[in-house]
N, C-alpha and C. Protein backbone atom coordinates (compact mmCIF):
# COMPACT_ATOMS: atom_id res chain seq x y z
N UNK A 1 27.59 -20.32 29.37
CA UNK A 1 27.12 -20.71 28.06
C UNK A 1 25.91 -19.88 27.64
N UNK A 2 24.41 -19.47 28.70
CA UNK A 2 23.66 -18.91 28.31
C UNK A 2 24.06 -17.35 27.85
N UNK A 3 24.93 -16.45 28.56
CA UNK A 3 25.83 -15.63 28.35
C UNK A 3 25.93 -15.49 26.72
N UNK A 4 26.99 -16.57 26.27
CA UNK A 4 27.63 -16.55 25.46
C UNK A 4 26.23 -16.64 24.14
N UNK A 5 25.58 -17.22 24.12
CA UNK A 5 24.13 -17.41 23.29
C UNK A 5 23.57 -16.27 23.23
N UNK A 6 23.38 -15.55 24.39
CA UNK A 6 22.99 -14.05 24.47
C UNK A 6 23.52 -13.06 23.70
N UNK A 7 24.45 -13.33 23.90
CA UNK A 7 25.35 -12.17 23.13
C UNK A 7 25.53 -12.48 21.45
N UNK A 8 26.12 -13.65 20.95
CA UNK A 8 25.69 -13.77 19.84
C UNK A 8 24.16 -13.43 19.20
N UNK A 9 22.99 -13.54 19.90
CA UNK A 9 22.01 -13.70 19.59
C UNK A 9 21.95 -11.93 18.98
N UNK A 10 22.06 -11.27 20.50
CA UNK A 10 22.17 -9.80 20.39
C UNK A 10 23.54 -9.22 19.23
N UNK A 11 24.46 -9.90 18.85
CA UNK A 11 25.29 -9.40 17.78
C UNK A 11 24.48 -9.56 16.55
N UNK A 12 23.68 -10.68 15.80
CA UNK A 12 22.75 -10.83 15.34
C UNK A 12 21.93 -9.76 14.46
N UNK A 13 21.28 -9.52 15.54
CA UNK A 13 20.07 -8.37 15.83
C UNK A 13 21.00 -7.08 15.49
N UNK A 14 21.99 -6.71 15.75
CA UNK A 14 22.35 -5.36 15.66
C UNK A 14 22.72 -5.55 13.94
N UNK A 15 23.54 -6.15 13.41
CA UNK A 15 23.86 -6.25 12.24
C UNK A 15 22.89 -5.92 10.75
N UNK A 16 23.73 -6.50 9.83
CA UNK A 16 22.85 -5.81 8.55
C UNK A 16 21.86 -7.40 8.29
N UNK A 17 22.00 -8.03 9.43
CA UNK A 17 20.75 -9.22 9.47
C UNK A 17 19.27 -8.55 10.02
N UNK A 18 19.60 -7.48 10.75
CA UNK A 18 18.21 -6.83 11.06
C UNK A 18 17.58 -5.91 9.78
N UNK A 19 18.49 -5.26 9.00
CA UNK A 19 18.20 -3.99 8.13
C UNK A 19 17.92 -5.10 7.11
N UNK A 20 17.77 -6.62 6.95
CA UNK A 20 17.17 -7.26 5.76
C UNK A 20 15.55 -7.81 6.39
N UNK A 21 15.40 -7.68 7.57
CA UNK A 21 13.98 -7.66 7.36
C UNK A 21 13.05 -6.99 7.17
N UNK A 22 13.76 -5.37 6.55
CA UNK A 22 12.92 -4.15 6.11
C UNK A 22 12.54 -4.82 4.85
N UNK A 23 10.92 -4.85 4.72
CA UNK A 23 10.55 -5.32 3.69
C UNK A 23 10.74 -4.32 2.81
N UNK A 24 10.71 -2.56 2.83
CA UNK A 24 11.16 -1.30 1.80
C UNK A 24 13.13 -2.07 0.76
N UNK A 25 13.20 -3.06 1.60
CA UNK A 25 14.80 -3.21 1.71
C UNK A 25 14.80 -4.43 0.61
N UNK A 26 13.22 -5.27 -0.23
CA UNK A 26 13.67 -6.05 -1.14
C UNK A 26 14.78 -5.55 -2.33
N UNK A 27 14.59 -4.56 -3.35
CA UNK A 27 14.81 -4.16 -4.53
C UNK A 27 14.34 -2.70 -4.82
N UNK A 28 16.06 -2.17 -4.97
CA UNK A 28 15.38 -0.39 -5.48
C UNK A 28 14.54 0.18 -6.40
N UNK A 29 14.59 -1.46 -7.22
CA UNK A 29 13.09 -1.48 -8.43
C UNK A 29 11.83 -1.86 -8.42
N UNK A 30 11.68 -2.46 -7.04
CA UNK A 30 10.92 -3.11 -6.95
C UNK A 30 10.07 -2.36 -6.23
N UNK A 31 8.82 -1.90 -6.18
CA UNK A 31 7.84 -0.86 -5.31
C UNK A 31 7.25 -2.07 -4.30
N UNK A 32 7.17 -1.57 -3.15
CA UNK A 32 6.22 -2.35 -1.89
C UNK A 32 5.40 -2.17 -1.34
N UNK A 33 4.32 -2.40 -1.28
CA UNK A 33 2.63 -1.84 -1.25
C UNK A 33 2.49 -2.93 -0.16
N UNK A 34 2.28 -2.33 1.41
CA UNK A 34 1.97 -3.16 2.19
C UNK A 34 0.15 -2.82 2.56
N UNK A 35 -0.98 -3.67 2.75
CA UNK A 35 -1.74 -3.20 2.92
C UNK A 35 -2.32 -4.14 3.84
N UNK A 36 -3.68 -3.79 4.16
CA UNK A 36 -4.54 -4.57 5.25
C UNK A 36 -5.24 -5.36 4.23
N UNK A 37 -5.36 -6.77 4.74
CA UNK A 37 -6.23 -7.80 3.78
C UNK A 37 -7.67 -7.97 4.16
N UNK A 38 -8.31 -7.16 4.33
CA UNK A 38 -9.50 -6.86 5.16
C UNK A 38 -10.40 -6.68 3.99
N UNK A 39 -11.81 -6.67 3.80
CA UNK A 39 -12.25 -5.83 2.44
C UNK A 39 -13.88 -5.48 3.42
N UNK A 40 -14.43 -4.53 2.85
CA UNK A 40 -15.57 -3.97 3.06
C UNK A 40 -16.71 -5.23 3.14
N UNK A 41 -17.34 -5.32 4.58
CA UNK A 41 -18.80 -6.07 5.03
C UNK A 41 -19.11 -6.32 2.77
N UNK A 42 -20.02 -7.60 2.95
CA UNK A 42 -20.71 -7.50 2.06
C UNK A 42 -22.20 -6.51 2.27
N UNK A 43 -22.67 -5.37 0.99
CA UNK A 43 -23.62 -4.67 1.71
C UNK A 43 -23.76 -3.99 2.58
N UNK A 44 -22.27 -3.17 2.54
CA UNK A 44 -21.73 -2.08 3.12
C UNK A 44 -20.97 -1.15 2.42
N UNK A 45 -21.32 0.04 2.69
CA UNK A 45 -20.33 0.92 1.83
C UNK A 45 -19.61 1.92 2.88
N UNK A 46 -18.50 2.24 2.60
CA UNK A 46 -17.58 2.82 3.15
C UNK A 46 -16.86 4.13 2.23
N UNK A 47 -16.44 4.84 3.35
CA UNK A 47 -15.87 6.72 2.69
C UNK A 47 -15.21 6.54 3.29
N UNK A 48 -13.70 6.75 2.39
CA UNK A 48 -12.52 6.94 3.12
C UNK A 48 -11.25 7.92 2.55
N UNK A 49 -10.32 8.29 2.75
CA UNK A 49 -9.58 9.42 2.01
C UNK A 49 -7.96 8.65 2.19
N UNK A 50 -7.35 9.09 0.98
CA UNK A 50 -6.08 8.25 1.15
C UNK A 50 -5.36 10.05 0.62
N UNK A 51 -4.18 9.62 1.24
CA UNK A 51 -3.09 10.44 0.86
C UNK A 51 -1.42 9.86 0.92
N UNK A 52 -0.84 10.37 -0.65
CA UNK A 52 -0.03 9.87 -0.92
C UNK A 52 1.03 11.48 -0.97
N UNK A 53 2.40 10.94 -0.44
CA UNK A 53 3.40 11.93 -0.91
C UNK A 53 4.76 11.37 -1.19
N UNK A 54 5.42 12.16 -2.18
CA UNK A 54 6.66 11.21 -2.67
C UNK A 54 7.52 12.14 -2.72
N UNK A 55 8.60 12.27 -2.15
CA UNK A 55 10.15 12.94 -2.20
C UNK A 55 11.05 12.94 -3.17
N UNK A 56 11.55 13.30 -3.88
CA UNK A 56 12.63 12.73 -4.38
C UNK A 56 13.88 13.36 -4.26
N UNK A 57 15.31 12.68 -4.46
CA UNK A 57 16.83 12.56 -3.36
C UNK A 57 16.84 14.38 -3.76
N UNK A 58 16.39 15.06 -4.72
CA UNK A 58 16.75 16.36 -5.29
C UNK A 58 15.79 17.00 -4.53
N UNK A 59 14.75 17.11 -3.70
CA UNK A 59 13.61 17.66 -3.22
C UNK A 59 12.35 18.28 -3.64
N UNK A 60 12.34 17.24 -4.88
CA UNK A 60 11.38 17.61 -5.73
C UNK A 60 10.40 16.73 -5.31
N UNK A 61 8.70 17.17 -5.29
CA UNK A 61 7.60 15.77 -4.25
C UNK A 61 6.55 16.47 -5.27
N UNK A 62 5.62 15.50 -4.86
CA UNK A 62 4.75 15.25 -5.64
C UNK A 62 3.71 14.39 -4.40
N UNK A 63 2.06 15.04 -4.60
CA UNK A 63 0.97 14.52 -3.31
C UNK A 63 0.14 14.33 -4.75
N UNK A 64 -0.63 13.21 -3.73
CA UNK A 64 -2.03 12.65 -4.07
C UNK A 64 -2.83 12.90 -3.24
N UNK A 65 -3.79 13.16 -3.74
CA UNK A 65 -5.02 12.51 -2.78
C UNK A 65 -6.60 12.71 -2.75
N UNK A 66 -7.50 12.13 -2.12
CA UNK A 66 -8.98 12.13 -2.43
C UNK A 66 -9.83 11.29 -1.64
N UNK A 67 -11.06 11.57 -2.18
CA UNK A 67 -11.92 10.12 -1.29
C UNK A 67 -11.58 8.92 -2.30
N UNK A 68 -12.43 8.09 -1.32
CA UNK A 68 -12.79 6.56 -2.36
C UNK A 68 -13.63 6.29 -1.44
N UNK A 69 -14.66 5.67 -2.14
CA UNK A 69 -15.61 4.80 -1.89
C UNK A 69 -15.55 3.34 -1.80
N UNK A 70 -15.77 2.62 -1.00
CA UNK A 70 -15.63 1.36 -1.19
C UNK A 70 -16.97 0.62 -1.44
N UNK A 71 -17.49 -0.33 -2.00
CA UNK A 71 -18.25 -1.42 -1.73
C UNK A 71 -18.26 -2.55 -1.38
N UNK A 72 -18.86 -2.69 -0.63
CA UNK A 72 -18.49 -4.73 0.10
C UNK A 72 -19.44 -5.31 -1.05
N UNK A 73 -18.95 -6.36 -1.82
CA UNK A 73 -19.74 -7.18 -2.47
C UNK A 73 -19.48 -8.97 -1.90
N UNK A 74 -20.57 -9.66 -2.34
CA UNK A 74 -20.48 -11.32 -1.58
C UNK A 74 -19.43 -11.77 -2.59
N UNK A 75 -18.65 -12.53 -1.07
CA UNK A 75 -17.76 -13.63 -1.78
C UNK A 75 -16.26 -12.99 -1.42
N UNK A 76 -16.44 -11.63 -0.20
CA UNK A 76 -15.55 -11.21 0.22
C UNK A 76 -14.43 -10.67 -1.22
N UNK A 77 -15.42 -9.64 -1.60
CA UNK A 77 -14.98 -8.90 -2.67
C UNK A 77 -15.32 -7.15 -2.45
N UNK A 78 -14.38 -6.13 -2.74
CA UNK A 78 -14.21 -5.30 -2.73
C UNK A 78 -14.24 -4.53 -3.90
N UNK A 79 -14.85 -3.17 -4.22
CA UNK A 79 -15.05 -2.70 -5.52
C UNK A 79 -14.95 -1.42 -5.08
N UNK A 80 -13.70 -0.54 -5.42
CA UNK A 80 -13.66 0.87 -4.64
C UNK A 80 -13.44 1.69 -6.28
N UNK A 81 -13.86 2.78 -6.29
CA UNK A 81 -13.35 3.93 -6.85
C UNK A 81 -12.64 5.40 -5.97
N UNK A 82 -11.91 6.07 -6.74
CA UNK A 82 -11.41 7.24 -6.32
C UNK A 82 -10.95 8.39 -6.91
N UNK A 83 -11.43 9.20 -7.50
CA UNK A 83 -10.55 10.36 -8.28
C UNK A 83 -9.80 11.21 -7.39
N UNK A 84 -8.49 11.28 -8.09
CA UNK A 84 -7.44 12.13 -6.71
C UNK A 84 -7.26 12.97 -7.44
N UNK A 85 -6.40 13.82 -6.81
CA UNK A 85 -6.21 15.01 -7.22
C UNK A 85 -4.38 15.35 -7.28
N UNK A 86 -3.82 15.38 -8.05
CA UNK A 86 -2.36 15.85 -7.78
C UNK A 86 -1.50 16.97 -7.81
N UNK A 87 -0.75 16.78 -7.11
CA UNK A 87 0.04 18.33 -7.17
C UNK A 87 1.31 18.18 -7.15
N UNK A 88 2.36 19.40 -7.13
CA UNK A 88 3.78 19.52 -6.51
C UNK A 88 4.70 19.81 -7.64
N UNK A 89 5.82 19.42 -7.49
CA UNK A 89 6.67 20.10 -8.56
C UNK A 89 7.92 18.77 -9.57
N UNK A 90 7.50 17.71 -9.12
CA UNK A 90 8.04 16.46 -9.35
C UNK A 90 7.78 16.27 -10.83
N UNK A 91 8.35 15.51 -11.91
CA UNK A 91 7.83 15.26 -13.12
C UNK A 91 7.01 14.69 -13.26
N UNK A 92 6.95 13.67 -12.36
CA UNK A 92 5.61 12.79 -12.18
C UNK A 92 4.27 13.56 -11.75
N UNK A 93 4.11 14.60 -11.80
CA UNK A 93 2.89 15.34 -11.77
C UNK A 93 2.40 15.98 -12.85
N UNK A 94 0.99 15.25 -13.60
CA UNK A 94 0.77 15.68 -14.66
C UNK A 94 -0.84 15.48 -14.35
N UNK A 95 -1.32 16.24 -13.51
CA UNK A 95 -2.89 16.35 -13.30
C UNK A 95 -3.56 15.74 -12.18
N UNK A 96 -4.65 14.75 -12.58
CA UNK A 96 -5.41 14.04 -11.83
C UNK A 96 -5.26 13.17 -12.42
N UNK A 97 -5.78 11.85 -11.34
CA UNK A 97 -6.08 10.26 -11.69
C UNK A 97 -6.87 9.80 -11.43
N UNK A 98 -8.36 9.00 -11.59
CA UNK A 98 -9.41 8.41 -11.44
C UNK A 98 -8.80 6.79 -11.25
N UNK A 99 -9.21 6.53 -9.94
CA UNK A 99 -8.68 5.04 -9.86
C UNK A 99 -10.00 4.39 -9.56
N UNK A 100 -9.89 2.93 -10.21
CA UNK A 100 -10.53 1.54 -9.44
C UNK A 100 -10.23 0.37 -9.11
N UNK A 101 -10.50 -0.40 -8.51
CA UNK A 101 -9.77 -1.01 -7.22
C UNK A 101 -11.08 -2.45 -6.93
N UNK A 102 -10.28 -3.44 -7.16
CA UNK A 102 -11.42 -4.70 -7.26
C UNK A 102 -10.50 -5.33 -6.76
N UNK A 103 -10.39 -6.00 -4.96
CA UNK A 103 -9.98 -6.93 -4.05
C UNK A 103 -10.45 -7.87 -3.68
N UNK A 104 -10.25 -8.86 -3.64
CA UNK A 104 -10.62 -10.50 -3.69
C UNK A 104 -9.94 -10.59 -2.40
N UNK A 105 -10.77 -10.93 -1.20
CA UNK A 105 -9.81 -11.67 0.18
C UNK A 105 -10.26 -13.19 0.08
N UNK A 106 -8.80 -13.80 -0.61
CA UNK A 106 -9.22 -15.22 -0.91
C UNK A 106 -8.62 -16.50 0.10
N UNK A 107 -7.72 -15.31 1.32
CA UNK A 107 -8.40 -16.22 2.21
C UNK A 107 -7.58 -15.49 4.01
N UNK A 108 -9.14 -16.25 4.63
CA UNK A 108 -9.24 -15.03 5.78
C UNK A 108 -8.22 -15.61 6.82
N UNK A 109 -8.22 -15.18 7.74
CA UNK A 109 -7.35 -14.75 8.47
C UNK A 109 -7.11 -16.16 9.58
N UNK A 110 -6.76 -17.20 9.56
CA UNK A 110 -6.16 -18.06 10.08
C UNK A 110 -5.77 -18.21 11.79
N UNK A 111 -5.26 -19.56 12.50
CA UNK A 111 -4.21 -18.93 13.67
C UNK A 111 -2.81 -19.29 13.39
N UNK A 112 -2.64 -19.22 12.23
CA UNK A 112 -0.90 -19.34 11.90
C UNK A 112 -0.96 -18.74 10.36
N UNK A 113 -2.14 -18.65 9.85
CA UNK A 113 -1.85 -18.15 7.95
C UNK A 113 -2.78 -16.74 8.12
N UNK A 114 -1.85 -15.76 8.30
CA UNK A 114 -2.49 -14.26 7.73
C UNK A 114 -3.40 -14.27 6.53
N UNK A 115 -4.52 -13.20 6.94
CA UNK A 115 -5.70 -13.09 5.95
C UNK A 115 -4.16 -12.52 4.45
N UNK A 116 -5.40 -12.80 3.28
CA UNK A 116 -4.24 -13.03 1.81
C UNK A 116 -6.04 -11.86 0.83
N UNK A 117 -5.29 -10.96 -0.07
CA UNK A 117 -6.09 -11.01 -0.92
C UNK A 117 -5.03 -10.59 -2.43
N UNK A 118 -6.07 -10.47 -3.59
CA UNK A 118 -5.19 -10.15 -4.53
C UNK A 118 -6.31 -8.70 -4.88
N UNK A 119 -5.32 -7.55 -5.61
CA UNK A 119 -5.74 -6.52 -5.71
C UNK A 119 -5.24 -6.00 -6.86
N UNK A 120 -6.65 -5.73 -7.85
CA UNK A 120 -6.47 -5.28 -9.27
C UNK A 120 -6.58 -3.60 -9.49
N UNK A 121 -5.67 -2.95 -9.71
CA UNK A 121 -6.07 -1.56 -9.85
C UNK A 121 -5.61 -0.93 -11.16
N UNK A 122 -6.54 0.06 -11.78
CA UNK A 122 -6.83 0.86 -12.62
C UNK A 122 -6.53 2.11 -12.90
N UNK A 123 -6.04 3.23 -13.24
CA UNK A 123 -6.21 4.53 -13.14
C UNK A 123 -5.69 4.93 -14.42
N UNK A 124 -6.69 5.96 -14.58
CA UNK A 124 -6.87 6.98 -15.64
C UNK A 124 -6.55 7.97 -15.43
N UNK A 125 -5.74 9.29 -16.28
CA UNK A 125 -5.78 10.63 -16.27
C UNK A 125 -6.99 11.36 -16.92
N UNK A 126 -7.09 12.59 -15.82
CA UNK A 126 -8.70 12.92 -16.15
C UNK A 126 -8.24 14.43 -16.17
N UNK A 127 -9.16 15.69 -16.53
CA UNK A 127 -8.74 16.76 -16.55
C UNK A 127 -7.61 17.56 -17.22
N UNK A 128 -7.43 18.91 -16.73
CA UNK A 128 -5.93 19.67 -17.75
C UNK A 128 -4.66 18.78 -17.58
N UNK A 129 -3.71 19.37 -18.19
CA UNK A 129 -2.15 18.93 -17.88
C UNK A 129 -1.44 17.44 -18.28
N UNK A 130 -2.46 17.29 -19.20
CA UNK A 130 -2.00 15.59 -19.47
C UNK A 130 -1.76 15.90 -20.99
């Protein structure tokens, strides 16, 4: 009997029951932004560099990227800026973008409820090509 449980269990797992807990796997419309719910010490500032690159099925891509600054503000609030820089040959490349970024961790990190925040972002085109 344990056998038999096993093996179902493991038929399971191999199936298209595993390829639905790819969270990329909600909706081809739907974009999925997984991130850390963490936000900057209050009265701390932080330098950090993000980089973004995007493919598309024809092999046309398109990169981001730059610093950002973060600020820890009280009340477990986050206040980042970033101007990136873009490139590549994708249509979606039409210059630079100035982003800002105001995260609320409204609530921390639990022993059964993962830290949660909500995250408001901004961006502008800045410079030629727009």
């Amino acid at each position: 009997m344990g056998a038999c449980l096993c093996a179902v269990f493991a038929w399971c797992l191999m199936g298209p029951v595993h390829a639905q807990g790819d969270p990329q796997g909600l909706s081809a419309n739907l974009p999925v932004r997984l991130k850390d719910a963490f936000v900057t010490p209050s009265g701390h500032v932080a330098l950090q560099t993000a980089e973004r690159v995007s493919i598309a099925g024809d092999g046309r891509y398109s990169a981001r990227g730059g610093p950002a600054i973060k600020l820890g503000l009280p009340g477990r609030i986050e206040l980042s800026f970033a101007p990136a820089r873009q490139f590549g040959d994708a249509s979606s490349v039409h210059g630079n973008l100035a982003g800002a970024e105001v995260e609320w961790n409204f609530r921390q990190q639990g022993r059964y409820v993962p830290a949660m925040l909500i995250s408001l972002i901004r961006q502008e085109p800045y410079g030629g090509g727009h």
